[in-house]
Protein backbone atom coordinates (compact mmCIF):
# COMPACT_ATOMS: atom_id res chain seq x y z
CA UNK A 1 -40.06 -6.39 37.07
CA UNK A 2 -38.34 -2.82 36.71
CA UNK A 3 -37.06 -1.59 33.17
CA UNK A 4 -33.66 -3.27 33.43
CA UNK A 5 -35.76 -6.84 33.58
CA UNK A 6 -34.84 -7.15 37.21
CA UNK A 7 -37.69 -8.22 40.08
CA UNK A 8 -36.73 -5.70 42.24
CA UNK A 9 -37.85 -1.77 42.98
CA UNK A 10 -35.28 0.42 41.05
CA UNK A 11 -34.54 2.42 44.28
CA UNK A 12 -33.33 -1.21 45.01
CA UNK A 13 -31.49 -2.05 42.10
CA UNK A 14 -28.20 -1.03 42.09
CA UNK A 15 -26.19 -0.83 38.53
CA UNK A 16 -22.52 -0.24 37.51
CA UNK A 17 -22.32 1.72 33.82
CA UNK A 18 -18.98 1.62 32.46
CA UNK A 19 -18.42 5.21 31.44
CA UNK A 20 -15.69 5.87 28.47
CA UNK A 21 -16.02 9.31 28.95
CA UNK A 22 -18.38 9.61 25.93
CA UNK A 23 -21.47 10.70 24.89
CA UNK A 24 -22.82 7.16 24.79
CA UNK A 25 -21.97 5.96 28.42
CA UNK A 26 -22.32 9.40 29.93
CA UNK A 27 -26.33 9.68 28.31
CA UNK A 28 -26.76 5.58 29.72
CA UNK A 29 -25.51 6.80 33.28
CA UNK A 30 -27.53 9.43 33.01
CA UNK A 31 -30.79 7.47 31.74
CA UNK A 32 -30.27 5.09 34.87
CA UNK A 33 -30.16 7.77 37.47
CA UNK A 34 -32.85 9.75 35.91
CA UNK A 35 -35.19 6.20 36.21
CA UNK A 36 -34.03 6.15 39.78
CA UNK A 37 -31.90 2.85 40.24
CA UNK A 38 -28.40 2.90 42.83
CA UNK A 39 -25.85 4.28 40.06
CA UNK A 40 -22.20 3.86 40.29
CA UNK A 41 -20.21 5.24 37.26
CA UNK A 42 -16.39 3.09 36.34
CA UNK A 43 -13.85 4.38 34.74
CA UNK A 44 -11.00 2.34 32.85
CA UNK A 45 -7.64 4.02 32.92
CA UNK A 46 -6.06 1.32 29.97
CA UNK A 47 -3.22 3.07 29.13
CA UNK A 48 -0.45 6.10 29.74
CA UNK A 49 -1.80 8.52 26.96
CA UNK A 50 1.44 11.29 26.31
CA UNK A 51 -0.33 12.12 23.10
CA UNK A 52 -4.09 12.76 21.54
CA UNK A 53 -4.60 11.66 18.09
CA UNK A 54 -4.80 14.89 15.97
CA UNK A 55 -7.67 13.34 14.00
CA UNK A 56 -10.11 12.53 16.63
CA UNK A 57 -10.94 11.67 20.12
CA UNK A 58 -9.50 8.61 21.37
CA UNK A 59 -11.40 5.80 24.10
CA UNK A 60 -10.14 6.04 27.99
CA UNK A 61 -7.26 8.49 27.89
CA UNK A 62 -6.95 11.08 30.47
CA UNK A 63 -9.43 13.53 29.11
CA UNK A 64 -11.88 11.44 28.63
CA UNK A 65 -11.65 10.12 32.77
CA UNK A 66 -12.13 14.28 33.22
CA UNK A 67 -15.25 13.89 31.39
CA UNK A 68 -16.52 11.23 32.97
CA UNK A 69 -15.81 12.34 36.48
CA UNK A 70 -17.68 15.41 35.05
CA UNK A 71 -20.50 13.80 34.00
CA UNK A 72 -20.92 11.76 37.32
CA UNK A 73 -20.94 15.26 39.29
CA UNK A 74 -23.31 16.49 37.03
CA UNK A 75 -25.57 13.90 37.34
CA UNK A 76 -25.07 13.26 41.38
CA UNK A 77 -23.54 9.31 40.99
CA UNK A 78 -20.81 8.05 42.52
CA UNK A 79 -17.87 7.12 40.66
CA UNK A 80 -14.89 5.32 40.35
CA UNK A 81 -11.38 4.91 38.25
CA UNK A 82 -9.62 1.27 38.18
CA UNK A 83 -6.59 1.62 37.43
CA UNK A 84 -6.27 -1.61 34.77
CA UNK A 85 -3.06 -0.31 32.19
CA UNK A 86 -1.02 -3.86 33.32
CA UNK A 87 -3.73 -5.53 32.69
CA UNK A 88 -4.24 -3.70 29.06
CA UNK A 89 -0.40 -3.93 28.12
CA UNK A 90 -0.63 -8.20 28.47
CA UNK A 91 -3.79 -8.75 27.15
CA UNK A 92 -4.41 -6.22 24.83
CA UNK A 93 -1.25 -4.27 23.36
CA UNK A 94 1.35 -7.45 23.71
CA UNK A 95 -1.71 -9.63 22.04
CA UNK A 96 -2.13 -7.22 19.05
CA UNK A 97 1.99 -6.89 18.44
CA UNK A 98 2.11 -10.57 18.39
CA UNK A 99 -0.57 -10.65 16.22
CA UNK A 100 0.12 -8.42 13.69
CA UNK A 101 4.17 -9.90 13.90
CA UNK A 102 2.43 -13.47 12.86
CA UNK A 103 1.59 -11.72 9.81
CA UNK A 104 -2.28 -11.34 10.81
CA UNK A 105 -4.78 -8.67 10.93
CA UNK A 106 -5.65 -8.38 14.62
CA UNK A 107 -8.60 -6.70 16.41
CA UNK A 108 -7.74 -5.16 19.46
CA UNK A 109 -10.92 -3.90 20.26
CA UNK A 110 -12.12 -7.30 20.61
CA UNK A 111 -9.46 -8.39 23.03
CA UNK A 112 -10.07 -5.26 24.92
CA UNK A 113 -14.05 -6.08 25.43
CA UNK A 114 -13.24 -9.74 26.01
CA UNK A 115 -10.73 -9.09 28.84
CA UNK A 116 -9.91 -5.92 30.89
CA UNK A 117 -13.75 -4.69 29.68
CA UNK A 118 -16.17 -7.52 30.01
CA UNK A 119 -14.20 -9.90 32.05
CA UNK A 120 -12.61 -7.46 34.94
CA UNK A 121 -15.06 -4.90 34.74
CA UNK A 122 -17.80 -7.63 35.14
CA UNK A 123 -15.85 -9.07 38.00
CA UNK A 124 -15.55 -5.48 39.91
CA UNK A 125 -19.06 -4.78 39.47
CA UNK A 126 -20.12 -8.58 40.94
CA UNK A 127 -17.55 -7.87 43.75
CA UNK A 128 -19.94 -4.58 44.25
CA UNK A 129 -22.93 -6.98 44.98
CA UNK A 130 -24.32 -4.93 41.58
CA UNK A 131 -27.67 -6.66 39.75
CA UNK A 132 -26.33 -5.11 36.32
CA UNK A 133 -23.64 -3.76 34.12
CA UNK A 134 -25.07 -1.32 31.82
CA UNK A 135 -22.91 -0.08 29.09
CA UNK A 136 -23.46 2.09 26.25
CA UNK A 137 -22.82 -0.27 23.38
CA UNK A 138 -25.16 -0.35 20.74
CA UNK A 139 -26.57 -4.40 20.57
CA UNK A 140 -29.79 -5.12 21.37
CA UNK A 141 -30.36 -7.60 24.59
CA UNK A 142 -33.34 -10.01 24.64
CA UNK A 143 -34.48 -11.67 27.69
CA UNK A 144 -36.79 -14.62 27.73
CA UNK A 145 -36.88 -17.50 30.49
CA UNK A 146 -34.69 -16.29 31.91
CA UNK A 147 -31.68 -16.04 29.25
CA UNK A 148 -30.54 -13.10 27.40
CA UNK A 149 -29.97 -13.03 23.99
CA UNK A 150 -28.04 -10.64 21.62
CA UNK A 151 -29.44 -9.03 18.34
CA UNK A 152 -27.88 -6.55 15.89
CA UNK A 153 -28.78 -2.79 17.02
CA UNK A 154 -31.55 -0.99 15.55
CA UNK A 155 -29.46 1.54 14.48
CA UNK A 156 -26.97 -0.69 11.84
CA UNK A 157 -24.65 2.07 11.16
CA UNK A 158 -23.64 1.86 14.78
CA UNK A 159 -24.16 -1.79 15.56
CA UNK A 160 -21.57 -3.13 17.45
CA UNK A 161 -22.30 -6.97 17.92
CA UNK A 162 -19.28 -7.50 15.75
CA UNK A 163 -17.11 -6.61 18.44
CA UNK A 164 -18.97 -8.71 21.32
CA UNK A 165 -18.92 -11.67 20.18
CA UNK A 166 -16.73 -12.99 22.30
CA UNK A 167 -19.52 -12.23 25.20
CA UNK A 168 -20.05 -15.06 27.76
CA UNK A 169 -23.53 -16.10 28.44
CA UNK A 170 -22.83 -15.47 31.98
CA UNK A 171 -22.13 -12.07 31.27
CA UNK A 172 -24.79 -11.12 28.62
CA UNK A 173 -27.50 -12.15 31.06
CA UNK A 174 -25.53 -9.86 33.67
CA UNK A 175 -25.16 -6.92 31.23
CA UNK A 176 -27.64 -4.26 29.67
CA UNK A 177 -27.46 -2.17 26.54
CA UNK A 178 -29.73 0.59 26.77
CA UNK A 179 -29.28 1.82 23.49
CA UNK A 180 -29.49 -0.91 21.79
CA UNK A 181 -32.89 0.07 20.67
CA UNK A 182 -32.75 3.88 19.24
CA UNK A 183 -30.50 5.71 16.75
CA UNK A 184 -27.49 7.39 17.31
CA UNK A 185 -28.83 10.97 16.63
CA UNK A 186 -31.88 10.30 19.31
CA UNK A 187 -28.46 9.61 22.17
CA UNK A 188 -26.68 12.94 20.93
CA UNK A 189 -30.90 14.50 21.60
CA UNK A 190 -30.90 13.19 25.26
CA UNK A 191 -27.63 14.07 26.19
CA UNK A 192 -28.76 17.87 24.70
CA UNK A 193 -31.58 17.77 26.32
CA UNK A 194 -30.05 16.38 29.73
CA UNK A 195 -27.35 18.97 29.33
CA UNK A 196 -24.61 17.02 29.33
CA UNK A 197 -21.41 18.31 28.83
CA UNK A 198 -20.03 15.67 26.29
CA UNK A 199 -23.33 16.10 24.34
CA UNK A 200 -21.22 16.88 21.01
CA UNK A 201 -18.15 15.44 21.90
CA UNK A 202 -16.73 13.23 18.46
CA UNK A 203 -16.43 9.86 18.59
CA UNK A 204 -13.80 7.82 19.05
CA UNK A 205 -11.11 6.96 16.54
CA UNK A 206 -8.74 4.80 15.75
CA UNK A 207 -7.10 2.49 18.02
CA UNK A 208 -6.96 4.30 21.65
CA UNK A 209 -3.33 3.19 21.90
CA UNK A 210 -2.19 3.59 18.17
CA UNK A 211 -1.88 7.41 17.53
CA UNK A 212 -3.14 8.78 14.01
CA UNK A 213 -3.37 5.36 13.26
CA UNK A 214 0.15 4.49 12.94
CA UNK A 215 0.18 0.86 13.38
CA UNK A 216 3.97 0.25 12.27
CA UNK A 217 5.14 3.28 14.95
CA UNK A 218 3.68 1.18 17.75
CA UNK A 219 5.06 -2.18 16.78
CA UNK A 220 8.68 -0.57 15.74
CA UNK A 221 8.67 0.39 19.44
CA UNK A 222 8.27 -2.95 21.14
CA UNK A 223 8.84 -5.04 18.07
CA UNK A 224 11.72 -3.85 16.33
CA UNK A 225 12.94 -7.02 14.86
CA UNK A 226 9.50 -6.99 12.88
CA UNK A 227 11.11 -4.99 10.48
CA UNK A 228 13.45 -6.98 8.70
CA UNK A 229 13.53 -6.75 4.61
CA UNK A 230 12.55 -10.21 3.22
CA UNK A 231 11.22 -11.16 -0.62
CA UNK A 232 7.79 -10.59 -2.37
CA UNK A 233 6.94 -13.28 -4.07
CA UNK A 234 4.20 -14.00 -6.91
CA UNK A 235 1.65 -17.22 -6.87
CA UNK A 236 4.06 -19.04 -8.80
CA UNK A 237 6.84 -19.15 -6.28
CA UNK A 238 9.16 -16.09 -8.38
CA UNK A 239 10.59 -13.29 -6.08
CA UNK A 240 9.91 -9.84 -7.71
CA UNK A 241 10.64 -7.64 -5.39
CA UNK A 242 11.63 -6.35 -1.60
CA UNK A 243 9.56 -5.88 0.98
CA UNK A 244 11.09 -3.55 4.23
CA UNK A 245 9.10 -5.33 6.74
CA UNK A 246 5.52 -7.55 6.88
CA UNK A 247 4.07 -5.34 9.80
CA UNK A 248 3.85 -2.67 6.65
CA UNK A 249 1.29 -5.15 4.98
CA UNK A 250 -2.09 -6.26 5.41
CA UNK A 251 -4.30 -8.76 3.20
CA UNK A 252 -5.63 -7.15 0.45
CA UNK A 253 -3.60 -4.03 0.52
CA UNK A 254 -2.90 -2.90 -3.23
CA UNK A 255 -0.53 0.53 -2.58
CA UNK A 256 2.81 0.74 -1.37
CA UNK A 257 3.90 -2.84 -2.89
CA UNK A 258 5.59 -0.80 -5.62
CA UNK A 259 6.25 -3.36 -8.03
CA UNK A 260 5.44 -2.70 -12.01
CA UNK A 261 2.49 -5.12 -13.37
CA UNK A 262 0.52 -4.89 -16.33
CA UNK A 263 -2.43 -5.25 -13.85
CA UNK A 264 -3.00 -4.02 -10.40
CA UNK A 265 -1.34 -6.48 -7.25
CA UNK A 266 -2.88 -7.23 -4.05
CA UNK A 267 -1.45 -8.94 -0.76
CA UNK A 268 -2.92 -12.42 -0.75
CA UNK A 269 -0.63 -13.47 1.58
CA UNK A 270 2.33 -13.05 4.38
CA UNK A 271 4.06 -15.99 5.43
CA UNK A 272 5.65 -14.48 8.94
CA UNK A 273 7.26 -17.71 9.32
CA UNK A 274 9.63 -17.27 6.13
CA UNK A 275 9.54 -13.46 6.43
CA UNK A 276 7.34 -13.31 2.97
CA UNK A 277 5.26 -11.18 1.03
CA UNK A 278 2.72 -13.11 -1.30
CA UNK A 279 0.69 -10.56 -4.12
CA UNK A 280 -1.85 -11.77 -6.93
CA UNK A 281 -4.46 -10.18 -8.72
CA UNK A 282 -7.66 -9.21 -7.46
CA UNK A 283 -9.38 -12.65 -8.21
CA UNK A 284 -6.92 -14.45 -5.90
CA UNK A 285 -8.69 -12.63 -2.78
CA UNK A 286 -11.16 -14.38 -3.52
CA UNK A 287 -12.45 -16.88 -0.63
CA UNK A 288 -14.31 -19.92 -0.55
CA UNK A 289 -13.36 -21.00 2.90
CA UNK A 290 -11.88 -20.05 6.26
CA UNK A 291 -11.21 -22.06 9.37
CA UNK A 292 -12.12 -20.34 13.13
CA UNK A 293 -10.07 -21.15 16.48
CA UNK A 294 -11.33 -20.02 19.79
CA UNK A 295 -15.00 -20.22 19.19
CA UNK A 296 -17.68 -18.88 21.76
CA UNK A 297 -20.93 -20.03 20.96
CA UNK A 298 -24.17 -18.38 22.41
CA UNK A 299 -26.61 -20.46 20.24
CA UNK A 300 -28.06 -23.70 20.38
CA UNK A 301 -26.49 -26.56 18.36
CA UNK A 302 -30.12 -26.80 16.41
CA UNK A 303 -29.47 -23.41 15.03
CA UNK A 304 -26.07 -24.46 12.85
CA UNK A 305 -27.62 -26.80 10.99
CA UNK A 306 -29.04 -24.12 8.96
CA UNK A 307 -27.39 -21.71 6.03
CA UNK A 308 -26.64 -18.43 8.73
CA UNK A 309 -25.21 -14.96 7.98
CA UNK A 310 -21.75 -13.98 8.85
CA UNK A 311 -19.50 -11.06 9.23
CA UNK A 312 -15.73 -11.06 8.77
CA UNK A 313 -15.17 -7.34 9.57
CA UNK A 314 -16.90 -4.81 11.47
CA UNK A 315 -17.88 -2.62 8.34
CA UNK A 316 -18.26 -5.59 6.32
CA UNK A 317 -21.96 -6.90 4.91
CA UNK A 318 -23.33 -9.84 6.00
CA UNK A 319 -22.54 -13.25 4.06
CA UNK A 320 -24.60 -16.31 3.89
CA UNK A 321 -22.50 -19.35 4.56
CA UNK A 322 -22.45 -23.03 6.01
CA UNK A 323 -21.08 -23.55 9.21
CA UNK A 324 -19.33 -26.96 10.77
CA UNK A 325 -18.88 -26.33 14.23
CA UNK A 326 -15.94 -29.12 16.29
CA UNK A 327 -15.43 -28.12 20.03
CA UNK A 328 -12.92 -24.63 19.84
CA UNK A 329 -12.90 -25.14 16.46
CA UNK A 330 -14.85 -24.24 13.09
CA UNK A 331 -14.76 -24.21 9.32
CA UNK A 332 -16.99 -21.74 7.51
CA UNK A 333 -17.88 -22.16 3.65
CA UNK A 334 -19.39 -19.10 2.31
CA UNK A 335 -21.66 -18.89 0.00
CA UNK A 336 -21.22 -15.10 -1.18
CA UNK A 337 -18.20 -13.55 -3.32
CA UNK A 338 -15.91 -11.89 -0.65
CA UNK A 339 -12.08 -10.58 -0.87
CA UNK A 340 -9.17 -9.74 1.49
CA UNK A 341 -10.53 -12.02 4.54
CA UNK A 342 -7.08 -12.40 6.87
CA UNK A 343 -6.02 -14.19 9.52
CA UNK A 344 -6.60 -12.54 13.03
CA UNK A 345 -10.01 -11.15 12.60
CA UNK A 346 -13.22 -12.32 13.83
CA UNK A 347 -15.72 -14.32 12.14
CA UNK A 348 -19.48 -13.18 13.49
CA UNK A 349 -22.24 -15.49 13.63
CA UNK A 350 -25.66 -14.33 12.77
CA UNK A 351 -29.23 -15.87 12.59
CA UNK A 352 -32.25 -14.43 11.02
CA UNK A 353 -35.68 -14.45 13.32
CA UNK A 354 -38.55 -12.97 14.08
CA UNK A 355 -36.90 -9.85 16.31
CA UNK A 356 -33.78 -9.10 14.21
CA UNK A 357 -30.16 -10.96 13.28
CA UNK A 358 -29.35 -12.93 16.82
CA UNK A 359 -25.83 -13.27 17.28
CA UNK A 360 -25.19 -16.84 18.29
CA UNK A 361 -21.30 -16.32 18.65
CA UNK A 362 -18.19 -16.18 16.78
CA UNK A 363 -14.50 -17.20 16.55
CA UNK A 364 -11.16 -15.82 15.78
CA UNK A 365 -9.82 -16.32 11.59
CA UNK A 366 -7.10 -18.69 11.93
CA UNK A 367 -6.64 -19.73 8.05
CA UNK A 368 -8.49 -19.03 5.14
CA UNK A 369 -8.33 -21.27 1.79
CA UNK A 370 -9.02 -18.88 -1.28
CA UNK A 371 -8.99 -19.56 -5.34
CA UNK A 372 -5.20 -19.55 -5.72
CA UNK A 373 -3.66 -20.39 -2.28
CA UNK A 374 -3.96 -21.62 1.35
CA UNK A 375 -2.85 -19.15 4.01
């Protein structure tokens, strides 16, 4: 059994590591070929990139394919571009304009792992007769009889198990996550000590396809109509005031609703459907309940009928809370205070053990029933 928990010699093994371009990716490729397996590097070309964010690096533009390609020279491994930007504008960029035009809070980085990422990539690499993908996420993978299991990183200020949730059990016992296990400042020491030439390259930021940020620019562009004035309206039912537009609100959000109030308003809701703004004080984000669509589960019934953790966004802390799984479909009480939940975003399930937090799945926030007010 080599290091990548598969019975074969590693001359033998042969592994496709998606490379972003990176330091992450680029220090995995290099880890893999350094141990000796059969390396092939891919590269996703997602999108036509006319401009780099001013702020920071952006994910699979065309500088960062240059640095890949670079790295895969360096290193002596063969690599490869797909060419997958149809595939990104359906699945990813339509599905977050539709999402955010429902008056939701969408994830795109989700979508992007679930489909062109983990579902294509993972296809390619099968079609390559590979025994692995190895990426450079950083989730820890457990294998035991056989079946891999996924645990928060080691390193929780980079954990990304958040945003793989939606990971098939097919695929996590096809995938490896080398870094899963060390800190972020020990990846940026390899890749130093490798010489890599993306050894202090930033980080991502933002949305690749959103530049600076800008969510409303994007959507204007293919969505125009999402931009209509339409009424802000308190709990009670009262219009005071004008909105230009929901895409310019988000649950939560306290500035730009520019309306006078003895105390501070929030977005508690948007009603897409009527065109409608709904604001409250701060108490009315409060919520007690919130109902999940499109579940994937990687746990075992026996482990719901416990009190697990959850996380509602990627920054966010982790909640206790009671979960009622139905087929596709959940409803999740929690158990812990916690504001501005919205529709759109993924609910992460989490159960404490003996290793570490074990994700055993997740599903997408489809309504949420807070103090005040259903949405």
């Amino acid at each position: 059994m080599n290091s990548l928990e598969i019975n074969k010699p590693k001359k033998e093994t042969k592994v496709v590591v998606a490379m972003s371009g990176g330091v992450d990716s680029s220090v995995v490729a290099a880890l893999m070929k350094q141990e000796g397996y059969d390396v092939t590097g891919i590269t996703l070309k997602l999108y036509d990139d006319t401009k780099q964010s001013k702020e920071g690096r952006q994910c699979c533009a065309g500088q960062d394919i240059l640095d890949a390609k670079r790295v895969s020279e360096n290193i002596n491994i063969n690599h490869k571009i797909l060419f997958y930007q149809k595939k990104f504008k359906t699945e990813v960029i339509d599905s977050f304009i539709d999402s955010y035009s429902a008056g939701e809070t969408p994830i795109p980085c989700v979508q992007c792992n679930q489909t062109v990422k983990f579902r294509d990539l993972f296809k390619y690499a099968k079609d390559l007769k590979a025994d692995a993908l190895v990426t450079g996420h950083y989730v820890t993978r457990v294998q035991a009889r056989g079946r891999a299991s996924m645990y928060r990183a080691k390193d929780k200020n980079r954990d990304q198990s958040y945003f793989l949730f939606s990971t098939t059990q097919e695929q996590l016992d096809f995938l490896r996550f080398p870094l899963g296990k060390i800190d972020k400042d020990e990846t940026r020491a390899i890749a130093e000590k490798l010489r890599l030439n993306v050894a202090q390259k930033p980080d991502s930021q933002d949305i690749c396809f959103v530049p600076n940020g800008d969510y409303s620019s994007v959507i204007k562009k293919y969505r125009p109509e999402s931009f209509k004035p339409g009424a802000i309206l308190d709990l009670s039912g009262n219009q005071i005031g004008e909105h230009e537009g929901i895409i310019n609100y988000t649950i939560g959000q306290r500035k730009g609703i520019k309306i006078a109030s003895n105390n501070p308003l929030y977005v508690v809701k948007i009603d897409a459907e009527k065109n409608q703004i709904i604001v409250g004080e701060k108490e009315s984000l409060e919520i007690q309940k919130i109902k999940l669509r499109n579940l994937n589960i990687l746990g075992s019934k026996e482990e719901f009928d416990k009190i697990l953790n959850i996380k509602v966004r990627s920054t966010g802390r982790l909640l206790k809370a009671k979960i009622i799984i139905s087929e596709t479909l959940a409803e999740v009480e929690i158990l812990d205070k916690e504001t501005g939940i919205s529709p759109g975003q993924a609910c992460v399930f989490y159960s404490r053990d003996k290793i570490g937090d074990k994700v055993l799945g997740g599903g997408w926030i489809q309504s949420t029933l807070n103090k005040n007010l259903s949405t």
